[in-house]
Protein backbone atom coordinates (compact mmCIF):
# COMPACT_ATOMS: atom_id res chain seq x y z
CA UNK A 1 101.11 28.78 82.93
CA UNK A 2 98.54 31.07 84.73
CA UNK A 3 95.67 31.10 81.87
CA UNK A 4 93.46 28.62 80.26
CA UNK A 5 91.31 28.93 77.20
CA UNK A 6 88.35 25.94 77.12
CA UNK A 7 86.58 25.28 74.16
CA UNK A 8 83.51 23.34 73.78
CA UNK A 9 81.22 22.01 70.92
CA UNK A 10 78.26 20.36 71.12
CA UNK A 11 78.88 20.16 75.49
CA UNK A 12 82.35 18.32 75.15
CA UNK A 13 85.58 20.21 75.71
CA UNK A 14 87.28 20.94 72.19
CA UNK A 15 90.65 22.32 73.61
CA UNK A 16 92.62 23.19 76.69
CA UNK A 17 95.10 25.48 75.98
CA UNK A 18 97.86 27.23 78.19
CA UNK A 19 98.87 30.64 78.72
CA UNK A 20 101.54 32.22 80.20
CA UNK A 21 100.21 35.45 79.00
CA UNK A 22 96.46 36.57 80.22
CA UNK A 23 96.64 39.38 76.81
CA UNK A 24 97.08 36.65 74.40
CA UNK A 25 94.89 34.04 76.11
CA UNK A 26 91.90 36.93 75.83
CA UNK A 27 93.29 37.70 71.78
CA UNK A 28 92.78 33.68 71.43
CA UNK A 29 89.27 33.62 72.86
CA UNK A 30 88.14 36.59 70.30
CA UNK A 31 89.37 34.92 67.72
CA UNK A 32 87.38 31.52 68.09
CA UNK A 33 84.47 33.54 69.11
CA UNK A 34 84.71 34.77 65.44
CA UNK A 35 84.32 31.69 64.00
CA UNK A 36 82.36 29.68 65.97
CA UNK A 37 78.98 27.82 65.79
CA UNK A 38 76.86 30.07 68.26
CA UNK A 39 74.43 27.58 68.70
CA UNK A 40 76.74 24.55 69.13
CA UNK A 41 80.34 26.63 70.95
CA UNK A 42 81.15 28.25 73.68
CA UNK A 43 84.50 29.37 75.05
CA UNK A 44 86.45 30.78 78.31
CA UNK A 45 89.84 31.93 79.88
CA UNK A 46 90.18 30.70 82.55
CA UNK A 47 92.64 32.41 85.76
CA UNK A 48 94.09 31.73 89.01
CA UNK A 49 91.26 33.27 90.37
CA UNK A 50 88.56 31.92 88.59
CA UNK A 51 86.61 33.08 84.89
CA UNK A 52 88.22 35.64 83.25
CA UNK A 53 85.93 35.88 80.65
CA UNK A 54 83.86 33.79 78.58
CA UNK A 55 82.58 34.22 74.41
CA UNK A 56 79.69 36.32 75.70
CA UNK A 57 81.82 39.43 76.02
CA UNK A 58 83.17 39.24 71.83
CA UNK A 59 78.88 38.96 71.29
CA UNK A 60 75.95 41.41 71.05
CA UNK A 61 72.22 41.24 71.57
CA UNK A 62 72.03 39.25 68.52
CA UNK A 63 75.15 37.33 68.89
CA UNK A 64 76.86 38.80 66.08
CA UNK A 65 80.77 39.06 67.28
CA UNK A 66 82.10 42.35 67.96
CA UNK A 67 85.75 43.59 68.00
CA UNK A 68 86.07 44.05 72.10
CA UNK A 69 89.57 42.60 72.83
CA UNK A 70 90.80 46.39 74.14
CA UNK A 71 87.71 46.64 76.46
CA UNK A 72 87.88 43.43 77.63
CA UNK A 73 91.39 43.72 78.50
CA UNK A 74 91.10 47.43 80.20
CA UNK A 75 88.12 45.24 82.33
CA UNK A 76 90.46 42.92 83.62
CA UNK A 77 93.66 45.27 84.13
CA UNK A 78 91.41 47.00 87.11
């Protein structure tokens, strides 16, 4: 397992999940990043070398989420 998704609420770790998969590990992070608190959550994948990418990238100026999975993903496959 190469990939790990963190969540956090209210500053103490929610879940540490596993991936073997870097795809789904992203798919999982948009997802929570849908329904989270944006004042209280936050969220990352985690890789071998370091952040992958973090709730930020699934948010706009106003932190309404938007659909970015594909971008993020084309990111990352550079």
């Amino acid at each position: 397992m190469s990939y790990v998704l963190i969540t956090v609420t209210g500053g103490i770790i929610g879940e540490a999940i596993f991936y073997d998969d870097e795809s789904i590990a992203i798919q999982d992070l948009a997802e929570f990043v849908k329904n989270m608190n944006y004042e209280d959550d936050d969220a990352a994948v985690y890789g071998p070398e370091g952040l992958v990418a973090n709730a930020k990238v699934f948010l706009d100026e106003n932190d309404e989420y938007i659909d970015n999975v594909q971008g993020v993903l084309s990111k990352i496959a550079r």
